[in-house]
Protein backbone atom coordinates (compact mmCIF):
# COMPACT_ATOMS: atom_id res chain seq x y z
CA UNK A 1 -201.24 30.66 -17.54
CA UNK A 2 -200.29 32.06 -13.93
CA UNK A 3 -203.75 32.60 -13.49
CA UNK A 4 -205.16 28.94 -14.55
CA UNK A 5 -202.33 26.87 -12.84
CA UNK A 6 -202.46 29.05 -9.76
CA UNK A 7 -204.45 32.00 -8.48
CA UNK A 8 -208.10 29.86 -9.81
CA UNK A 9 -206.79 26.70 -7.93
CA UNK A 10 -206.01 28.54 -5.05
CA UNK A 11 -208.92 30.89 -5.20
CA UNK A 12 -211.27 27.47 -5.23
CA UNK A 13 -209.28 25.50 -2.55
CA UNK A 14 -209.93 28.48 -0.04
CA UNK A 15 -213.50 28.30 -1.16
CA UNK A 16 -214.13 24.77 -0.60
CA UNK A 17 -212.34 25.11 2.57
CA UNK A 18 -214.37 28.31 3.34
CA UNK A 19 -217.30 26.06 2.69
CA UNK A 20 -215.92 23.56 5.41
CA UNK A 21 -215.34 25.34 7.65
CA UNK A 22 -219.21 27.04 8.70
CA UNK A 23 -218.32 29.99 6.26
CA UNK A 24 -215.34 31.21 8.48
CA UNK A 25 -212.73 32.58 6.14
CA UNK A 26 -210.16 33.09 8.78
CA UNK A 27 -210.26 29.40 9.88
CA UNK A 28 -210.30 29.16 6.20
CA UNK A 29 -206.62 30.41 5.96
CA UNK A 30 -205.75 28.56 8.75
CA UNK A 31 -206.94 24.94 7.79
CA UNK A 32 -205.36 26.15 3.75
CA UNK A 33 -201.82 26.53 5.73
CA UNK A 34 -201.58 23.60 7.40
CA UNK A 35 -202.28 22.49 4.19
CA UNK A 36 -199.81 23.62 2.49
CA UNK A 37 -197.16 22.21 5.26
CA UNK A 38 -198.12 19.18 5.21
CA UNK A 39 -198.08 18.97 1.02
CA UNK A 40 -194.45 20.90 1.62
CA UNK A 41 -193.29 18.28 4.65
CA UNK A 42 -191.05 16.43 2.25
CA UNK A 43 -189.31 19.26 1.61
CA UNK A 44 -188.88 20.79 4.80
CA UNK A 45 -187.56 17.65 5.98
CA UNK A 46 -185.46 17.25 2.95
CA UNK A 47 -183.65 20.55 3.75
CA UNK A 48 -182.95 19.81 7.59
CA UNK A 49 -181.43 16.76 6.44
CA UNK A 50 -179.55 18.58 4.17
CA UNK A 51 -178.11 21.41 7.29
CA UNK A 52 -176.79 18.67 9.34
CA UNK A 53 -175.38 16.59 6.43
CA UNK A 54 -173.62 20.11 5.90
CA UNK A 55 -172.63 20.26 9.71
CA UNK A 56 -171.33 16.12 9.69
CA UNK A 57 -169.26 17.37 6.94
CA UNK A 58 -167.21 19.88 8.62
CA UNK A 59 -166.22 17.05 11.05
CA UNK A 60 -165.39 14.14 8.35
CA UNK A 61 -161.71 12.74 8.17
CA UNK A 62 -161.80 12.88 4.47
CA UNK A 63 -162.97 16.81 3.98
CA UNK A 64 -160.57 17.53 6.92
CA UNK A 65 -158.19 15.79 4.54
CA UNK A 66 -158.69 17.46 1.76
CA UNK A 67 -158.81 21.11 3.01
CA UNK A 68 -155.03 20.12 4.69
CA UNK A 69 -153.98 18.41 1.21
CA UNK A 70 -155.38 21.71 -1.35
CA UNK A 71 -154.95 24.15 1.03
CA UNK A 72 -153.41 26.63 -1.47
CA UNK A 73 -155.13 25.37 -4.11
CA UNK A 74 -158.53 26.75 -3.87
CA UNK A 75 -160.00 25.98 -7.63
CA UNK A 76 -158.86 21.98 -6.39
CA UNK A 77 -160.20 22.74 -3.30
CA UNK A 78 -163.49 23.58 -4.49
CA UNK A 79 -163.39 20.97 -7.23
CA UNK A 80 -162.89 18.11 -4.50
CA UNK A 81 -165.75 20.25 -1.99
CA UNK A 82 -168.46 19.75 -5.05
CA UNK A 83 -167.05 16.29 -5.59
CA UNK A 84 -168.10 15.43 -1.91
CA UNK A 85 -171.14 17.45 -1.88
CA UNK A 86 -172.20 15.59 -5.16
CA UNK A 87 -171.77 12.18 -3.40
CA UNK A 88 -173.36 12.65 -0.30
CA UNK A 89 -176.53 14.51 -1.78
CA UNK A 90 -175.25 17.72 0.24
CA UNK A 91 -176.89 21.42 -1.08
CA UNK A 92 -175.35 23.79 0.87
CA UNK A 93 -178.40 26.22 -0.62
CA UNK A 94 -180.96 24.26 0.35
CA UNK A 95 -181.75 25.96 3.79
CA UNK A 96 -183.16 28.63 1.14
CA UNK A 97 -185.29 26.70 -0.57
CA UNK A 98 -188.62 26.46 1.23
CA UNK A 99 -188.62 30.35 1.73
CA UNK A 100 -188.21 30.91 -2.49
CA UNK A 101 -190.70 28.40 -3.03
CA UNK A 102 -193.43 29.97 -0.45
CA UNK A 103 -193.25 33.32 -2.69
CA UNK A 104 -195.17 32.09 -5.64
CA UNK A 105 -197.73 30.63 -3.19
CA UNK A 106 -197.65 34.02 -1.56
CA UNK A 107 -198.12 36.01 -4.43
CA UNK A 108 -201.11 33.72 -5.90
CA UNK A 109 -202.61 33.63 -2.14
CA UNK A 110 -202.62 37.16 -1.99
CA UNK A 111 -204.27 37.85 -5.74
CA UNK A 112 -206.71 34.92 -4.29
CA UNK A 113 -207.70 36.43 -1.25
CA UNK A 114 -208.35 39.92 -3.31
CA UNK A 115 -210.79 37.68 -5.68
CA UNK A 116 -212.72 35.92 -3.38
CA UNK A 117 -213.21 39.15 -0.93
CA UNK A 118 -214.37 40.90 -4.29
CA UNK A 119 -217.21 43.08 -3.36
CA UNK A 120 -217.89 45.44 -6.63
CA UNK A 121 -219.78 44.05 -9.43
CA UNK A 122 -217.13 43.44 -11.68
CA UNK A 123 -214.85 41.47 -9.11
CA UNK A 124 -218.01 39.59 -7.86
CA UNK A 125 -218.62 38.43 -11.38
CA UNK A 126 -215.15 37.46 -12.08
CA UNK A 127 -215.13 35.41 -8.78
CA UNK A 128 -218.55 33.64 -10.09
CA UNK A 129 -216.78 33.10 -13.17
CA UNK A 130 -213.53 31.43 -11.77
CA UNK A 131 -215.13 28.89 -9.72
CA UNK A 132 -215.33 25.16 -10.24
CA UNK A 133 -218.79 23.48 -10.87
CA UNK A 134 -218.93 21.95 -7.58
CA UNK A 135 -218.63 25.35 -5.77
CA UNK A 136 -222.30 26.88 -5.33
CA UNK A 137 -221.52 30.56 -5.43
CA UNK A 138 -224.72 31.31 -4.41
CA UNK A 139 -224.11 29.94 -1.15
CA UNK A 140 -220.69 31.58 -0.76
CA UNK A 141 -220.70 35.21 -2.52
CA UNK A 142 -220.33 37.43 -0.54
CA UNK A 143 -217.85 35.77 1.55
CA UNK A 144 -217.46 36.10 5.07
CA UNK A 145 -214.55 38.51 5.58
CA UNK A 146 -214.58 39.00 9.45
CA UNK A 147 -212.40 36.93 11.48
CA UNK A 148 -212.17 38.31 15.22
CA UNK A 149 -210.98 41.77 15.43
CA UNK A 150 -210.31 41.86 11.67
CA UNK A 151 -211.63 42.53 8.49
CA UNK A 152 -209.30 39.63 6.38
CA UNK A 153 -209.55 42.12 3.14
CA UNK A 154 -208.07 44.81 4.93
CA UNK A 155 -204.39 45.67 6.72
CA UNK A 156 -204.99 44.86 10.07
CA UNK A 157 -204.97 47.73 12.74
CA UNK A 158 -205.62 47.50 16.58
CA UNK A 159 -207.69 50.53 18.04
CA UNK A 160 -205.53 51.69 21.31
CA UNK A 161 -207.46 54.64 23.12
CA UNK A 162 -205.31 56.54 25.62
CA UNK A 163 -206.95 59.25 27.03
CA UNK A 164 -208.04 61.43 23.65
CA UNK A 165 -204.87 60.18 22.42
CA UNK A 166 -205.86 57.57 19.80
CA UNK A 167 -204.26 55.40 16.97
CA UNK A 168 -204.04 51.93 15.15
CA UNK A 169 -201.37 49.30 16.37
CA UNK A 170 -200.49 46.73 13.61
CA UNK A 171 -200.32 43.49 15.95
CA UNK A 172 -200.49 41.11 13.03
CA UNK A 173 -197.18 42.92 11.49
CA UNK A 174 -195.37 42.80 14.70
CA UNK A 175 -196.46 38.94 15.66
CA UNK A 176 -195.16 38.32 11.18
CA UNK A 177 -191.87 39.84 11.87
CA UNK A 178 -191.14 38.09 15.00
CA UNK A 179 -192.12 34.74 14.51
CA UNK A 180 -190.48 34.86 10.96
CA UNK A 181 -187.04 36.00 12.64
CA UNK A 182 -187.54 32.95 15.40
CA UNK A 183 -188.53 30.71 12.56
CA UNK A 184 -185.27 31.86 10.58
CA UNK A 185 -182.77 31.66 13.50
CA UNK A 186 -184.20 27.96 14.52
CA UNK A 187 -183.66 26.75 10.90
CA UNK A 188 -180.40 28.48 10.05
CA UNK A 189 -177.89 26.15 9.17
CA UNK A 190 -174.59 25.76 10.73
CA UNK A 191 -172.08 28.34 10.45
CA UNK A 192 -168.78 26.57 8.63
CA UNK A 193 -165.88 25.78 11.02
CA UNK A 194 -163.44 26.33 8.37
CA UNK A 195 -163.24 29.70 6.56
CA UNK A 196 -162.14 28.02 3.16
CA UNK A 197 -165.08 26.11 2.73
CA UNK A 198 -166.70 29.38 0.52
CA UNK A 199 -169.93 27.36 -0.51
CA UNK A 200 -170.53 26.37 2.74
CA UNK A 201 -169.74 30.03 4.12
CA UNK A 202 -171.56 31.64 1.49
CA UNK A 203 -174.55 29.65 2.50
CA UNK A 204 -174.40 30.55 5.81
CA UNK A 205 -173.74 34.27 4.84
CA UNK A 206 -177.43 33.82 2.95
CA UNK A 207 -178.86 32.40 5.59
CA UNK A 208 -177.27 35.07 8.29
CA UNK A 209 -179.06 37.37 5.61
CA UNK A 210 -182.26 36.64 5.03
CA UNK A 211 -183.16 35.90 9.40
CA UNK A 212 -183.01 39.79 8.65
CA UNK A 213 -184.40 40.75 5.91
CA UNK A 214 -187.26 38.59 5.75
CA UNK A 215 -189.02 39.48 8.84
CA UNK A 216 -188.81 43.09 7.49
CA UNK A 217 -190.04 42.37 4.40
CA UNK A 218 -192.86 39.70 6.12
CA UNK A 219 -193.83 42.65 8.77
CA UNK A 220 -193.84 44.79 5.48
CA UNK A 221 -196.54 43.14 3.47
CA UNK A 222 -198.22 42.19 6.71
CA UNK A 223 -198.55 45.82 7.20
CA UNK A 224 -199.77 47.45 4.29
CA UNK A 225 -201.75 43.76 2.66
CA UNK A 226 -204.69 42.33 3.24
CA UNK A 227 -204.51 40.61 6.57
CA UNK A 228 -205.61 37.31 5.62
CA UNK A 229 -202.24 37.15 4.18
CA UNK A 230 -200.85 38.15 7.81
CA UNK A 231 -202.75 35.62 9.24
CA UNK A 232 -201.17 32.57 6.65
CA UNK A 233 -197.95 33.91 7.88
CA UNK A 234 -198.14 33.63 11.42
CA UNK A 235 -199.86 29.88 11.47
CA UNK A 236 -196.73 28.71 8.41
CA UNK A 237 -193.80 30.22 10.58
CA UNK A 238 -195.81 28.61 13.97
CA UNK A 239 -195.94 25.03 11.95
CA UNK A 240 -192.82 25.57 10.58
CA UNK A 241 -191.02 25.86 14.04
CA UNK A 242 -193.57 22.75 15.49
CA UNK A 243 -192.03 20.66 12.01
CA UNK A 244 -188.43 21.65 13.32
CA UNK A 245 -189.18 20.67 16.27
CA UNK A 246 -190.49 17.19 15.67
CA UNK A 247 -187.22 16.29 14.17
CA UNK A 248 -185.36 16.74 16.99
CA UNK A 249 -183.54 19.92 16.05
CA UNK A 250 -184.91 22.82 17.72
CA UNK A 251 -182.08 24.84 19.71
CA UNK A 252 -183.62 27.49 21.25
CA UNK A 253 -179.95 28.66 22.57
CA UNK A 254 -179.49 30.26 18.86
CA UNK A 255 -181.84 32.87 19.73
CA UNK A 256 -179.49 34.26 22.32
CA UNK A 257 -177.22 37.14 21.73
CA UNK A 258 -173.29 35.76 20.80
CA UNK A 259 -174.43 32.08 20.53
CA UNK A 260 -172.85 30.67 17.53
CA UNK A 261 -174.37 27.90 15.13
CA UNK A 262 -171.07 25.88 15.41
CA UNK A 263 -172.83 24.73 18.94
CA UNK A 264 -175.47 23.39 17.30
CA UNK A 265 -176.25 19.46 17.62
């Protein structure tokens, strides 16, 4: 089932793409991310809206209210805080939920990419099989895998020659982990201005989270998979800050050291 509802779709998207795009799987991956944003724009937009509908709240008369009224009654606390966040369509998790949903596209892009840069006779006839009718295979197998400096099938490397001193610097890892950490930091919701409000905390303890695991684990896969997969990172966190952006709520002072998402607008 995993395979028919995703890695074949996505293994014949890339391919009709690939066919687009003068046989250039690189701009292949490219052209399939901003793809995917702009499918996923309802939902990116959907969770900003949510992070400052979670910031307006730590302002409003009636939560201020309530936090003074059940202050030592936390279960009625929290009762009233889902009560409010029910009402005003308020999901203090949703900052988390374009980054759960990208790892099933992940997984099925990366089984994809292996497929269609099949080159042993087994893997080349599984590819033929796979594809839609209105694919010509003949026209496409073997694919294409060179994209600049890289080889898309293969962990990227750099060759840096100093001297006789020689060795392989993983730019595409580096460039994953950093824009997913600016990406993460730009997106982060609001940190909660009072330290009862546990869902709201707890979210932002998540969120405080994940800006650090996830460009380790990013720079991880970009390191050791295929770097066509390095290469969809780097152009979704890129979009994903330019989406941010256009909505008006990029604050680039978050990136500084001590700067505190209260000050966020």
């Amino acid at each position: 089932m995993w395979d028919l509802l995703i890695v074949t779709p996505l293994t014949n998207l890339l391919l009709w793409i690939y066919s687009l795009s003068g046989n250039n799987f690189g701009l292949a991956i490219i052209l399939f991310t901003i793809l995917i944003r702009l499918v996923t724009w309802p939902l990116t937009a959907q969770q900003l809206k949510g992070a400052q509908a979670l910031q307006e709240l730590q302002k409003d008369k009636e939560w201020q209210a309530i936090q003074k009224k059940y202050a030592k009654d936390r279960e009625k606390l929290a009762q009233e805080q889902m009560r409010l966040y029910k009402e005003r369509g308020i999901n203090p998790f949703g900052s988390c939920l374009p980054t759960l949903i990208q790892f099933p596209i992940l997984i099925g892009l990366y089984q994809s990419l292996v497929r269609a840069l099949a080159t042993t006779p087994y893997g080349l006839l599984q590819l033929g099989r796979s594809l839609y009718p209105f694919l010509n295979a003949a026209s496409l197998i073997p694919l294409n895998s060179r994209f600049l400096w890289m080889d898309l099938g293969r962990p990227e490397s750099l060759p840096i020659h100093l001297g006789s001193f020689s060795f392989g610097l993983p730019t595409l890892a580096i460039i994953v982990a950093v824009t997913t950490y600016l990406q993460s930091k730009l997106t982060m919701p609001p940190s909660p201005s009072d330290p009862q409000d546990a869902s709201a905390a707890q979210a932002a303890m998540m969120s405080q989270m994940m800006s650090i695991y996830m460009p380790l684990l990013l720079g991880y896969f970009a390191l050791t998979f295929p770097s066509g997969l390095s290469v969809y990172f780097i152009v979704s966190n890129l979009l994903g800050i330019v989406q941010y952006a256009m909505l008006g709520k990029v604050n680039w002072r978050t990136l500084l050291p001590g700067k505190s998402q209260k000050k966020q607008e």
